[in-house]
C-alpha atoms as a PDB file:
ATOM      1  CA  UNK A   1     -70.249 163.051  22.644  1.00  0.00           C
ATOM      2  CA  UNK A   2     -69.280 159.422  22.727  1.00  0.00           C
ATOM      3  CA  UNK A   3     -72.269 156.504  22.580  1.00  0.00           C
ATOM      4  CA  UNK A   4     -72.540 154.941  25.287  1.00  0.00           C
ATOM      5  CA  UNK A   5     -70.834 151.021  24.396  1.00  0.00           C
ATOM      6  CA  UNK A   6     -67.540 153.240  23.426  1.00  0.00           C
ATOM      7  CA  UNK A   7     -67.805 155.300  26.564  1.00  0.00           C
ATOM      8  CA  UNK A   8     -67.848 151.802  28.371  1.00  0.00           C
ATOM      9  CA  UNK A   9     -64.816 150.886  26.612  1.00  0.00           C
ATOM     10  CA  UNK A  10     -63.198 153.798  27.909  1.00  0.00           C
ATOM     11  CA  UNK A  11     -64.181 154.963  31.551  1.00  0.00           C
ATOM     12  CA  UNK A  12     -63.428 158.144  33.034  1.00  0.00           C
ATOM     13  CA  UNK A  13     -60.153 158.444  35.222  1.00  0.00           C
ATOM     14  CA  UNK A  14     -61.609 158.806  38.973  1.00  0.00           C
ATOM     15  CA  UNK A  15     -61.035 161.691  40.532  1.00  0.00           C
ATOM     16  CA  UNK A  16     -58.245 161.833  43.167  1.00  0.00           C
ATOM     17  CA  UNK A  17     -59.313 160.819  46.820  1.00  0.00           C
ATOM     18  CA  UNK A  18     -59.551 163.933  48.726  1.00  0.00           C
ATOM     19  CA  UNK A  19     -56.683 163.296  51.085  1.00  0.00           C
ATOM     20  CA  UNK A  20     -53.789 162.564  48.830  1.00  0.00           C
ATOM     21  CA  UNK A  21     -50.334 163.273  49.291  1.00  0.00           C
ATOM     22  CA  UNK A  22     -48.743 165.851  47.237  1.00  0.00           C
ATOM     23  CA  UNK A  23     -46.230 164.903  45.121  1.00  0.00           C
ATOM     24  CA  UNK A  24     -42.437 165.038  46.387  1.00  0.00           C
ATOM     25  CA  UNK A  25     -40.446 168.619  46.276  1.00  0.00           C
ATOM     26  CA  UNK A  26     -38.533 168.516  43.133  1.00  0.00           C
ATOM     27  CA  UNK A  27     -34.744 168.999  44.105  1.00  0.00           C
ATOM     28  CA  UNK A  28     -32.867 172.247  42.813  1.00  0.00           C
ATOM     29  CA  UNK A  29     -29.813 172.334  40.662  1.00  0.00           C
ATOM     30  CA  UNK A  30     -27.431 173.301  43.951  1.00  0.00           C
ATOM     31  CA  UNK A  31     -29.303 170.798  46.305  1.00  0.00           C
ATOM     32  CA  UNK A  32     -28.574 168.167  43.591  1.00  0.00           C
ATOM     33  CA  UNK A  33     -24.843 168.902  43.657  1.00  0.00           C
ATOM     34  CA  UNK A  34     -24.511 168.906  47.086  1.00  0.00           C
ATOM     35  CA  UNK A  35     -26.308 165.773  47.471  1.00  0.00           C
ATOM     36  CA  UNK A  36     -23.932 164.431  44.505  1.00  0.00           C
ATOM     37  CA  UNK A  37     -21.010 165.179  46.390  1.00  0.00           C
ATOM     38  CA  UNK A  38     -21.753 164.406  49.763  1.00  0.00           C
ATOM     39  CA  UNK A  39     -22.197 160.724  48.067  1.00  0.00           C
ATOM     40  CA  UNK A  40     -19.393 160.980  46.463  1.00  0.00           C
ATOM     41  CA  UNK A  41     -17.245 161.710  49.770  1.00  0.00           C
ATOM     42  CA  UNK A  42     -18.763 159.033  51.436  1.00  0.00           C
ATOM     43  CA  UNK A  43     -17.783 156.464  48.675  1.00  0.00           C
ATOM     44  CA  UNK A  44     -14.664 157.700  48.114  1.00  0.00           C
ATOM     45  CA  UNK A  45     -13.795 157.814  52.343  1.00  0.00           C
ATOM     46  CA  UNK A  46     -14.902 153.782  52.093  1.00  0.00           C
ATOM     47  CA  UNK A  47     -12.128 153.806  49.656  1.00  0.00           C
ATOM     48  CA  UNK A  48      -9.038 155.764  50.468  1.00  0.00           C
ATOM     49  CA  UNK A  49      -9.456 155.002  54.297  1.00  0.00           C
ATOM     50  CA  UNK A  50      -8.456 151.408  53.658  1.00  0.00           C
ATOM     51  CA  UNK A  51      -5.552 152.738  51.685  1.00  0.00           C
ATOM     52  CA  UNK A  52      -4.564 155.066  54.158  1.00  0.00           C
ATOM     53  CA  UNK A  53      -4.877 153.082  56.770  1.00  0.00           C
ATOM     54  CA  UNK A  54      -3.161 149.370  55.874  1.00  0.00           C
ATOM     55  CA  UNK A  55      -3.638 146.553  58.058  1.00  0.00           C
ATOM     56  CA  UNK A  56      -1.072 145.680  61.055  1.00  0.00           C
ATOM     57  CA  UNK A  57       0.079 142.913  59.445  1.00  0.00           C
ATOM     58  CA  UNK A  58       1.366 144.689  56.403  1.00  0.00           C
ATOM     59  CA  UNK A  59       3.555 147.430  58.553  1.00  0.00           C
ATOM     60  CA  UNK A  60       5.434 144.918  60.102  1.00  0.00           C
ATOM     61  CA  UNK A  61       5.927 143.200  56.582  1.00  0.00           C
ATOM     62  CA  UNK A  62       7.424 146.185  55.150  1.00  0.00           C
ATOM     63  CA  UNK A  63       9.964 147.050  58.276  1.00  0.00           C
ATOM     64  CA  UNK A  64       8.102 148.898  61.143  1.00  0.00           C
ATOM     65  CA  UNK A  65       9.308 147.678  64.310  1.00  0.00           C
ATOM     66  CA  UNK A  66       6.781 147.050  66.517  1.00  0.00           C
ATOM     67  CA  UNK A  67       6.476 148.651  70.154  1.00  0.00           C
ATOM     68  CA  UNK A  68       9.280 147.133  72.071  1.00  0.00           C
ATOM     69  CA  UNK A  69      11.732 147.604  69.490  1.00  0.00           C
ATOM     70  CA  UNK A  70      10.459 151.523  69.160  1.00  0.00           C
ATOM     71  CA  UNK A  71      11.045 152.423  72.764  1.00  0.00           C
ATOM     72  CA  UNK A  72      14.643 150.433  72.334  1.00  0.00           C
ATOM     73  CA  UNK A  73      15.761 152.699  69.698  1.00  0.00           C
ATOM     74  CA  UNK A  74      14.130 155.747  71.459  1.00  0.00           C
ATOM     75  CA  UNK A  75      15.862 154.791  74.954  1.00  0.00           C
ATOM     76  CA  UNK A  76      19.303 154.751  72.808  1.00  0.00           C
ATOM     77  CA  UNK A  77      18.707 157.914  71.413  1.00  0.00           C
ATOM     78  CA  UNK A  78      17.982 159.415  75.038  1.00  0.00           C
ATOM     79  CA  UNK A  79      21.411 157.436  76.177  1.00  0.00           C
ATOM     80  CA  UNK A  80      23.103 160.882  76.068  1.00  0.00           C
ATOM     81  CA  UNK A  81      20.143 162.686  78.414  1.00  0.00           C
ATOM     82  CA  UNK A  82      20.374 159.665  80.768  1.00  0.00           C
ATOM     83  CA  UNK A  83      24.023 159.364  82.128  1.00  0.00           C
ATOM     84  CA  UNK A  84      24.162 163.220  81.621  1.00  0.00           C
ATOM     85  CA  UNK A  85      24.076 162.842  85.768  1.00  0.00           C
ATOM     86  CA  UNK A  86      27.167 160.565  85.977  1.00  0.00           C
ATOM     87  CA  UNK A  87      29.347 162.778  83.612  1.00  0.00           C
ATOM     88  CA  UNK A  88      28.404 165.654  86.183  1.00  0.00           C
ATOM     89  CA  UNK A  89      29.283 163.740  88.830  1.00  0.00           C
ATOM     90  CA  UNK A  90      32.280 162.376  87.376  1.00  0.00           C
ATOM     91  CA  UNK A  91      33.433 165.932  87.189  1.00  0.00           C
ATOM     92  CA  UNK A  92      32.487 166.805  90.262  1.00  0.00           C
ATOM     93  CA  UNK A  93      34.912 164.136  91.770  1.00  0.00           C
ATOM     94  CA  UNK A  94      37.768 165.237  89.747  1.00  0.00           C
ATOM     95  CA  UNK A  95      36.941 168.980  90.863  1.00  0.00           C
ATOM     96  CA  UNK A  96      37.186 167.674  94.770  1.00  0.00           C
ATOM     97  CA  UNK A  97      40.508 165.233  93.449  1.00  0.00           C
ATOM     98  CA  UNK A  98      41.935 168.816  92.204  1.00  0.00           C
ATOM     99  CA  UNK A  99      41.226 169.883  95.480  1.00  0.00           C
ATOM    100  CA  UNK A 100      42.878 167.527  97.824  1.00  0.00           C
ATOM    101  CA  UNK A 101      45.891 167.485  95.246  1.00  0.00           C
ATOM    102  CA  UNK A 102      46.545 170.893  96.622  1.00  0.00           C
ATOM    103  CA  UNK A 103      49.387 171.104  99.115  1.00  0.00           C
ATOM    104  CA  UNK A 104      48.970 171.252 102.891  1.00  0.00           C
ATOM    105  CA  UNK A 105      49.548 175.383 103.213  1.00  0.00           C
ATOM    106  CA  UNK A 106      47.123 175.532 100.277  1.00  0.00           C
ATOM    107  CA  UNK A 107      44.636 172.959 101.609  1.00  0.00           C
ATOM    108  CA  UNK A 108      42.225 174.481 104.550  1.00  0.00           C
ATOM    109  CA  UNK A 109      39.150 174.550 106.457  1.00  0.00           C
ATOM    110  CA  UNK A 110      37.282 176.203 103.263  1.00  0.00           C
ATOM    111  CA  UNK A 111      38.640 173.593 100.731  1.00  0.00           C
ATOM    112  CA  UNK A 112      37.607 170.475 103.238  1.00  0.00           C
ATOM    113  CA  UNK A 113      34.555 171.738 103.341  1.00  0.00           C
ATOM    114  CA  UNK A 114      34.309 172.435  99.461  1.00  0.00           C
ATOM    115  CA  UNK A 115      35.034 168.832  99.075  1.00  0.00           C
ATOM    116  CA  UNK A 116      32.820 167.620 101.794  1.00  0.00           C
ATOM    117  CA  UNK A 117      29.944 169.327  99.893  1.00  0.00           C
ATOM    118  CA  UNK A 118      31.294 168.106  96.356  1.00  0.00           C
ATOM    119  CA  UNK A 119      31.416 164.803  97.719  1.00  0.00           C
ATOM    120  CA  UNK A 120      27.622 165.165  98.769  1.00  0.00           C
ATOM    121  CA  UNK A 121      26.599 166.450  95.380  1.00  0.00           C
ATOM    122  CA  UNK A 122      28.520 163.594  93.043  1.00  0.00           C
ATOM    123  CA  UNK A 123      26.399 161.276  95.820  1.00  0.00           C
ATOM    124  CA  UNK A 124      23.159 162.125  93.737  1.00  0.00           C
ATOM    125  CA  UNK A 125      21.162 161.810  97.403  1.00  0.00           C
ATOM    126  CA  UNK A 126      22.195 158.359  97.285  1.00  0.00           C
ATOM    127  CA  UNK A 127      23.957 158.022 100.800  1.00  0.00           C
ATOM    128  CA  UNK A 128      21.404 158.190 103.426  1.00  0.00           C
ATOM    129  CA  UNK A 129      23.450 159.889 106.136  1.00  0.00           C
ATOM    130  CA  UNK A 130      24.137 162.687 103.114  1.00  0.00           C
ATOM    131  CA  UNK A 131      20.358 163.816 102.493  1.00  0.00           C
ATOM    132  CA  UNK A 132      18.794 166.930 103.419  1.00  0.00           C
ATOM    133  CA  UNK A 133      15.964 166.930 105.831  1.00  0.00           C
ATOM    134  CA  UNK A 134      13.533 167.111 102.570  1.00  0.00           C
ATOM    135  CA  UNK A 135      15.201 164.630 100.369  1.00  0.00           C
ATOM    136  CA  UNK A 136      15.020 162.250 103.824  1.00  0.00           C
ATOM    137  CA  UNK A 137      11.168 162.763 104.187  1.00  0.00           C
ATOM    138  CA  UNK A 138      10.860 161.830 100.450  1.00  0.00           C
ATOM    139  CA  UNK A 139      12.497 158.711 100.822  1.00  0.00           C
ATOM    140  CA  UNK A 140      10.738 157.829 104.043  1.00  0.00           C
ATOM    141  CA  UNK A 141       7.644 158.206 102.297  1.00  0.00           C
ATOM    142  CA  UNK A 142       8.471 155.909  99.386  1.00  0.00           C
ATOM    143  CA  UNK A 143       9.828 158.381  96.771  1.00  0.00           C
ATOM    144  CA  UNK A 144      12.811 156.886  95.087  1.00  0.00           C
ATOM    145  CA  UNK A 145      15.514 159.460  95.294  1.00  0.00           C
ATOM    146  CA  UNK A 146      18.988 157.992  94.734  1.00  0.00           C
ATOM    147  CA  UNK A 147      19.657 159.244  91.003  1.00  0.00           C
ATOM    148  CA  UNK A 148      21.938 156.212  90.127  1.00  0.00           C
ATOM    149  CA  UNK A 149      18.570 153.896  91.226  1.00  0.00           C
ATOM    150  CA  UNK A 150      16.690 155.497  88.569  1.00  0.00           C
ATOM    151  CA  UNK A 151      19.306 155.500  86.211  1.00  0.00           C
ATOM    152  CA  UNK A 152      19.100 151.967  86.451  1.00  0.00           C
ATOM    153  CA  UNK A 153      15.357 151.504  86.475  1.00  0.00           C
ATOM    154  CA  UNK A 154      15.443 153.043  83.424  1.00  0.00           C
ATOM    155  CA  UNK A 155      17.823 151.939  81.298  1.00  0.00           C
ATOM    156  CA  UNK A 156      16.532 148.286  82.228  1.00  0.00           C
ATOM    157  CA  UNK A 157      12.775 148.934  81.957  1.00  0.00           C
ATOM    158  CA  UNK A 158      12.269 146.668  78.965  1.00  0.00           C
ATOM    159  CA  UNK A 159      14.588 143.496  80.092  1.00  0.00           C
ATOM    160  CA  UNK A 160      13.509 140.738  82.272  1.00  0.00           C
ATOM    161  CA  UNK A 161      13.860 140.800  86.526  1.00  0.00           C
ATOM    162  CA  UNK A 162      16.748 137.766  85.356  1.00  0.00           C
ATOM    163  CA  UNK A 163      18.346 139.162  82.294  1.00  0.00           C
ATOM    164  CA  UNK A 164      22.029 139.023  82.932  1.00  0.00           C
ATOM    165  CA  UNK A 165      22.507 142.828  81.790  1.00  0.00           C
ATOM    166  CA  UNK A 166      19.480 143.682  84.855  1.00  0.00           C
ATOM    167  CA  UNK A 167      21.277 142.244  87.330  1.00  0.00           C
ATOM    168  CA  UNK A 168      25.111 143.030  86.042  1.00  0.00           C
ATOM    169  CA  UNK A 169      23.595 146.957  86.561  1.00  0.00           C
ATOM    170  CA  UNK A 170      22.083 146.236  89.987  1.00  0.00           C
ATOM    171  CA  UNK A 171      25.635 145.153  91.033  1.00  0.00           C
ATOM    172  CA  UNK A 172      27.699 147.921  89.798  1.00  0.00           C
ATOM    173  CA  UNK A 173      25.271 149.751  91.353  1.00  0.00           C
ATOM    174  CA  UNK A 174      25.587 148.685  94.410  1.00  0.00           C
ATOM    175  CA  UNK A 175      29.262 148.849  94.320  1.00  0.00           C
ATOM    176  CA  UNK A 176      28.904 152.958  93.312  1.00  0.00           C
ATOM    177  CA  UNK A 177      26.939 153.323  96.733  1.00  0.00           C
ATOM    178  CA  UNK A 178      29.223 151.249  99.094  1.00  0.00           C
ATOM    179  CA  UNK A 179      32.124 153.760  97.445  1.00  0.00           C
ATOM    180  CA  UNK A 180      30.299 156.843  97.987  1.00  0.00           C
ATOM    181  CA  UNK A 181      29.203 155.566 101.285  1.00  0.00           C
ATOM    182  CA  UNK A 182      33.078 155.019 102.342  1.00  0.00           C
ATOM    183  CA  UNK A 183      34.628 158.009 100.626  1.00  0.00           C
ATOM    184  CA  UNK A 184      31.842 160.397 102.148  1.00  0.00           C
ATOM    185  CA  UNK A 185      32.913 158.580 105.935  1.00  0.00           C
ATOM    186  CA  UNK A 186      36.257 159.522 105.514  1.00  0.00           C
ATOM    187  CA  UNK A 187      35.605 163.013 104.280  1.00  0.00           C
ATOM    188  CA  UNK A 188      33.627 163.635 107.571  1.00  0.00           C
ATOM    189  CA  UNK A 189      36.296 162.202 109.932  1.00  0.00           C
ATOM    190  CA  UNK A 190      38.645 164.459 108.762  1.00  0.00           C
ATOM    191  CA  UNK A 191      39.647 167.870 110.715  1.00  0.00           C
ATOM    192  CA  UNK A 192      40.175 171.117 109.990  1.00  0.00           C
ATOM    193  CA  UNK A 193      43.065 170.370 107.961  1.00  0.00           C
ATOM    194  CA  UNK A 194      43.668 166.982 106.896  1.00  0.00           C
ATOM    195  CA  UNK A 195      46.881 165.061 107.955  1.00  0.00           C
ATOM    196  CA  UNK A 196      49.134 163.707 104.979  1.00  0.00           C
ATOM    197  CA  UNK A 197      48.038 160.403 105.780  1.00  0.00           C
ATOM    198  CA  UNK A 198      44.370 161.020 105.578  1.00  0.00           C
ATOM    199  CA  UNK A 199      44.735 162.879 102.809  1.00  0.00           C
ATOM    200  CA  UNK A 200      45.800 160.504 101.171  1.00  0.00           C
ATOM    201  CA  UNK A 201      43.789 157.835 101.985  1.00  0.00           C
ATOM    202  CA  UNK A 202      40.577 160.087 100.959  1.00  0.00           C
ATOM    203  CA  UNK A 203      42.240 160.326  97.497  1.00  0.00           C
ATOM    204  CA  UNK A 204      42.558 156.733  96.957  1.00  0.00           C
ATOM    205  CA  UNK A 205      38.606 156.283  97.733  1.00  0.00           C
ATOM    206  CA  UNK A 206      37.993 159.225  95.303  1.00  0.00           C
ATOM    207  CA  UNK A 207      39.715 157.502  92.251  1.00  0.00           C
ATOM    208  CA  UNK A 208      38.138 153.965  93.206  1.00  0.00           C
ATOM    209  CA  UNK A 209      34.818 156.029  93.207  1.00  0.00           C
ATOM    210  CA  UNK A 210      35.497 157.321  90.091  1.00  0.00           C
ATOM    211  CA  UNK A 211      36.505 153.564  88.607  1.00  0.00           C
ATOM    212  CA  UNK A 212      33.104 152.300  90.185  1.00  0.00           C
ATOM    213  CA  UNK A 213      31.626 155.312  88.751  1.00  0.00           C
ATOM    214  CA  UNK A 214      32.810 154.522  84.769  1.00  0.00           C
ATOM    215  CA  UNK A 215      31.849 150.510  85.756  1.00  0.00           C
ATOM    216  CA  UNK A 216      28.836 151.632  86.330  1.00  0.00           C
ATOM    217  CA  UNK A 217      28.006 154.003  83.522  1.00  0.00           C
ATOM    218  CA  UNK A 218      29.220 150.609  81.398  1.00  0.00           C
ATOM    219  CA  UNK A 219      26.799 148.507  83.066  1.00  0.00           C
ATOM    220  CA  UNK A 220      23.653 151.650  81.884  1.00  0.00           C
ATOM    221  CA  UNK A 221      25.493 151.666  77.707  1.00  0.00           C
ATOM    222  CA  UNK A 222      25.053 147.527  78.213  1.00  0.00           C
ATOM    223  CA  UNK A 223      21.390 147.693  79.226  1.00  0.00           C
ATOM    224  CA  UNK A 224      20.825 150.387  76.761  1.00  0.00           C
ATOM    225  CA  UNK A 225      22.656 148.656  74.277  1.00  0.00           C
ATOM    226  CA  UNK A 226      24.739 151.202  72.900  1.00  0.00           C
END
Protein backbone atom coordinates (compact mmCIF):
# COMPACT_ATOMS: atom_id res chain seq x y z
CA UNK A 1 0.00 0.00 0.00
CA UNK A 2 1.35 3.34 -1.06
CA UNK A 3 1.76 6.38 1.78
CA UNK A 4 -0.26 8.73 1.31
CA UNK A 5 2.24 11.96 -0.23
CA UNK A 6 3.15 9.20 -3.10
CA UNK A 7 -0.46 8.27 -3.58
CA UNK A 8 -0.97 12.14 -4.10
CA UNK A 9 1.64 12.12 -6.61
CA UNK A 10 -0.14 9.60 -8.42
CA UNK A 11 -4.08 9.75 -8.36
CA UNK A 12 -6.32 7.13 -9.37
CA UNK A 13 -7.67 7.17 -13.08
CA UNK A 14 -11.56 8.17 -12.61
CA UNK A 15 -13.80 5.87 -13.48
CA UNK A 16 -15.62 6.25 -16.84
CA UNK A 17 -18.88 8.47 -16.76
CA UNK A 18 -21.71 6.16 -16.92
CA UNK A 19 -22.99 7.18 -20.31
CA UNK A 20 -20.02 6.85 -22.56
CA UNK A 21 -19.89 5.94 -26.00
CA UNK A 22 -18.49 2.69 -26.94
CA UNK A 23 -15.67 2.65 -28.86
CA UNK A 24 -16.00 2.50 -32.85
CA UNK A 25 -16.62 -1.14 -34.64
CA UNK A 26 -13.27 -2.24 -35.70
CA UNK A 27 -13.45 -2.80 -39.59
CA UNK A 28 -12.92 -6.48 -40.99
CA UNK A 29 -10.27 -7.57 -43.39
CA UNK A 30 -13.06 -7.72 -46.50
CA UNK A 31 -14.81 -4.41 -45.36
CA UNK A 32 -11.29 -2.86 -45.45
CA UNK A 33 -10.74 -3.95 -49.06
CA UNK A 34 -13.80 -2.91 -50.25
CA UNK A 35 -13.53 0.36 -48.70
CA UNK A 36 -9.83 0.44 -50.28
CA UNK A 37 -11.13 0.00 -53.56
CA UNK A 38 -14.13 1.87 -53.72
CA UNK A 39 -11.46 4.86 -52.97
CA UNK A 40 -9.43 3.80 -55.27
CA UNK A 41 -12.21 3.91 -58.16
CA UNK A 42 -13.19 7.13 -57.19
CA UNK A 43 -9.59 8.58 -57.52
CA UNK A 44 -8.77 6.89 -60.35
CA UNK A 45 -12.48 8.01 -62.26
CA UNK A 46 -11.17 11.86 -61.25
CA UNK A 47 -8.31 10.77 -63.31
CA UNK A 48 -8.99 8.84 -66.45
CA UNK A 49 -12.34 10.80 -67.03
CA UNK A 50 -10.34 13.88 -67.94
CA UNK A 51 -8.30 11.69 -70.21
CA UNK A 52 -11.11 10.16 -71.73
CA UNK A 53 -12.92 12.88 -72.14
CA UNK A 54 -10.47 15.91 -73.68
CA UNK A 55 -11.65 19.31 -73.86
CA UNK A 56 -13.52 20.78 -77.12
CA UNK A 57 -10.86 22.76 -77.91
CA UNK A 58 -8.37 19.99 -78.33
CA UNK A 59 -10.74 17.84 -80.91
CA UNK A 60 -10.90 20.49 -83.19
CA UNK A 61 -6.99 20.95 -82.83
CA UNK A 62 -6.33 17.52 -83.83
CA UNK A 63 -8.89 17.40 -87.05
CA UNK A 64 -12.55 16.76 -85.92
CA UNK A 65 -14.77 18.77 -87.93
CA UNK A 66 -17.16 20.34 -86.06
CA UNK A 67 -21.09 20.00 -86.64
CA UNK A 68 -21.70 21.72 -89.88
CA UNK A 69 -18.93 20.20 -91.58
CA UNK A 70 -20.22 16.54 -90.16
CA UNK A 71 -23.68 16.76 -91.61
CA UNK A 72 -21.80 18.10 -95.04
CA UNK A 73 -19.88 15.01 -95.39
CA UNK A 74 -22.88 12.87 -94.17
CA UNK A 75 -25.36 14.68 -96.75
CA UNK A 76 -22.59 13.66 -99.54
CA UNK A 77 -22.50 10.31 -98.52
CA UNK A 78 -26.48 10.11 -98.69
CA UNK A 79 -26.08 11.95 -102.35
CA UNK A 80 -26.73 8.48 -103.86
CA UNK A 81 -30.16 7.84 -101.54
CA UNK A 82 -31.26 11.40 -102.45
CA UNK A 83 -31.57 11.71 -106.33
CA UNK A 84 -32.35 7.90 -106.22
CA UNK A 85 -36.04 9.56 -107.20
CA UNK A 86 -34.76 11.44 -110.31
CA UNK A 87 -32.83 8.37 -111.75
CA UNK A 88 -36.35 6.56 -111.41
CA UNK A 89 -37.94 9.10 -112.98
CA UNK A 90 -35.47 9.60 -115.55
CA UNK A 91 -36.21 6.06 -116.52
CA UNK A 92 -39.53 6.31 -116.36
CA UNK A 93 -39.47 9.03 -119.16
CA UNK A 94 -37.33 7.04 -121.38
CA UNK A 95 -39.77 3.95 -120.75
CA UNK A 96 -42.86 6.38 -122.02
CA UNK A 97 -40.08 7.90 -124.96
CA UNK A 98 -39.80 3.98 -125.93
CA UNK A 99 -43.32 4.07 -126.04
CA UNK A 100 -44.30 6.85 -128.30
CA UNK A 101 -41.24 5.75 -130.56
CA UNK A 102 -43.47 2.89 -131.44
CA UNK A 103 -45.17 3.16 -134.81
CA UNK A 104 -48.77 4.25 -135.36
CA UNK A 105 -50.30 0.39 -135.88
CA UNK A 106 -48.22 -0.40 -132.79
CA UNK A 107 -49.16 2.72 -130.80
CA UNK A 108 -52.91 2.47 -129.17
CA UNK A 109 -55.38 3.34 -126.67
CA UNK A 110 -53.44 0.99 -124.01
CA UNK A 111 -49.94 2.50 -124.76
CA UNK A 112 -51.44 6.35 -124.49
CA UNK A 113 -52.66 5.52 -121.52
CA UNK A 114 -49.39 3.68 -120.28
CA UNK A 115 -47.68 6.87 -120.99
CA UNK A 116 -50.28 9.11 -119.57
CA UNK A 117 -49.76 7.23 -116.26
CA UNK A 118 -45.81 7.12 -116.71
CA UNK A 119 -45.94 10.65 -117.27
CA UNK A 120 -47.89 11.06 -113.85
CA UNK A 121 -45.45 8.89 -111.97
CA UNK A 122 -41.92 10.64 -113.32
CA UNK A 123 -44.18 13.93 -112.04
CA UNK A 124 -43.30 12.84 -108.35
CA UNK A 125 -47.01 14.51 -107.36
CA UNK A 126 -45.53 17.61 -108.43
CA UNK A 127 -48.23 18.83 -111.03
CA UNK A 128 -51.27 19.78 -109.22
CA UNK A 129 -53.85 18.80 -111.84
CA UNK A 130 -51.85 15.14 -111.66
CA UNK A 131 -52.52 14.30 -107.81
CA UNK A 132 -54.76 11.82 -106.44
CA UNK A 133 -57.62 12.89 -104.32
CA UNK A 134 -55.25 11.97 -101.14
CA UNK A 135 -52.03 13.43 -102.26
CA UNK A 136 -54.45 16.78 -103.03
CA UNK A 137 -55.83 16.83 -99.38
CA UNK A 138 -52.18 16.58 -98.17
CA UNK A 139 -51.11 19.46 -99.93
CA UNK A 140 -54.17 21.49 -99.08
CA UNK A 141 -53.41 20.93 -95.63
CA UNK A 142 -49.79 22.09 -95.76
CA UNK A 143 -47.90 18.79 -96.34
CA UNK A 144 -45.18 19.35 -98.84
CA UNK A 145 -45.60 16.68 -101.43
CA UNK A 146 -43.81 17.51 -104.69
CA UNK A 147 -40.65 15.09 -104.36
CA UNK A 148 -38.32 17.42 -106.43
CA UNK A 149 -39.34 20.32 -103.52
CA UNK A 150 -37.87 18.19 -100.98
CA UNK A 151 -35.11 17.16 -102.91
CA UNK A 152 -34.21 20.59 -102.88
CA UNK A 153 -34.93 21.44 -99.28
CA UNK A 154 -32.63 19.03 -98.54
CA UNK A 155 -29.77 19.14 -100.34
CA UNK A 156 -29.71 23.02 -99.43
CA UNK A 157 -30.54 22.74 -95.71
CA UNK A 158 -27.17 23.99 -94.53
CA UNK A 159 -26.62 27.08 -97.15
CA UNK A 160 -27.95 30.48 -96.74
CA UNK A 161 -31.78 31.72 -98.15
CA UNK A 162 -29.04 33.90 -100.74
CA UNK A 163 -26.34 31.44 -101.47
CA UNK A 164 -26.03 31.37 -105.19
CA UNK A 165 -26.13 27.37 -105.26
CA UNK A 166 -29.92 27.86 -103.08
CA UNK A 167 -31.29 29.79 -105.49
CA UNK A 168 -29.49 28.22 -108.85
CA UNK A 169 -31.62 24.85 -107.40
CA UNK A 170 -34.86 26.77 -106.82
CA UNK A 171 -34.64 27.73 -110.55
CA UNK A 172 -33.96 24.50 -112.16
CA UNK A 173 -36.54 23.53 -110.15
CA UNK A 174 -38.91 25.46 -111.26
CA UNK A 175 -38.04 24.87 -114.79
CA UNK A 176 -38.56 20.72 -114.07
CA UNK A 177 -42.26 21.66 -113.02
CA UNK A 178 -43.21 24.11 -115.89
CA UNK A 179 -41.87 20.90 -118.20
CA UNK A 180 -43.81 18.36 -116.49
CA UNK A 181 -46.65 20.72 -116.30
CA UNK A 182 -46.55 21.14 -120.33
CA UNK A 183 -45.61 17.61 -121.31
CA UNK A 184 -48.44 16.15 -118.93
CA UNK A 185 -51.05 18.93 -120.98
CA UNK A 186 -50.21 17.54 -124.08
CA UNK A 187 -50.39 13.93 -123.03
CA UNK A 188 -54.06 14.59 -121.93
CA UNK A 189 -55.13 16.39 -125.15
CA UNK A 190 -54.27 13.64 -127.06
CA UNK A 191 -56.96 10.92 -128.43
CA UNK A 192 -57.25 7.57 -128.66
CA UNK A 193 -54.48 7.32 -130.96
CA UNK A 194 -52.24 10.12 -131.37
CA UNK A 195 -51.84 11.91 -134.81
CA UNK A 196 -48.15 12.00 -136.27
CA UNK A 197 -48.04 15.49 -135.51
CA UNK A 198 -48.90 15.25 -131.89
CA UNK A 199 -46.90 12.59 -131.49
CA UNK A 200 -44.37 14.20 -132.17
CA UNK A 201 -44.69 17.19 -130.51
CA UNK A 202 -45.24 15.10 -127.08
CA UNK A 203 -41.77 13.61 -127.81
CA UNK A 204 -40.01 16.79 -128.08
CA UNK A 205 -41.48 17.90 -124.47
CA UNK A 206 -40.37 14.43 -123.18
CA UNK A 207 -36.61 14.91 -124.12
CA UNK A 208 -36.68 18.72 -122.94
CA UNK A 209 -38.12 17.14 -119.67
CA UNK A 210 -35.54 14.87 -119.50
CA UNK A 211 -32.71 17.83 -120.21
CA UNK A 212 -34.52 19.90 -117.35
CA UNK A 213 -34.54 16.77 -115.47
CA UNK A 214 -30.36 16.14 -115.63
CA UNK A 215 -30.16 20.34 -115.07
CA UNK A 216 -31.75 19.79 -112.27
CA UNK A 217 -30.15 16.76 -110.69
CA UNK A 218 -26.81 19.17 -111.42
CA UNK A 219 -28.19 21.94 -109.56
CA UNK A 220 -28.88 18.95 -106.13
CA UNK A 221 -24.63 17.42 -106.85
CA UNK A 222 -23.83 21.54 -106.68
CA UNK A 223 -25.65 22.10 -103.39
CA UNK A 224 -24.42 18.85 -102.14
CA UNK A 225 -21.15 19.50 -103.33
CA UNK A 226 -20.25 16.44 -104.92
Amino acid sequence: MLSPVIASLFPAAAPPPAHSQPPPPQLSQPEISTVSRRAAAVLLSSVIIPILRPPLASAFSIGISGPKEWLKEQKKKSSKFLLAPVDASRNILQSAYLLLMKSEAEFGESELDEVQNLLVSAARDCVPQDRNSFVEFQASTGVEVCTFKLIVKNASSLLGDRDPLKLEAESKLNDLIRSFSSLSDMAREGSVQLTLNSKQRVVDALKDTISSLNSFEQGIMDCLQV
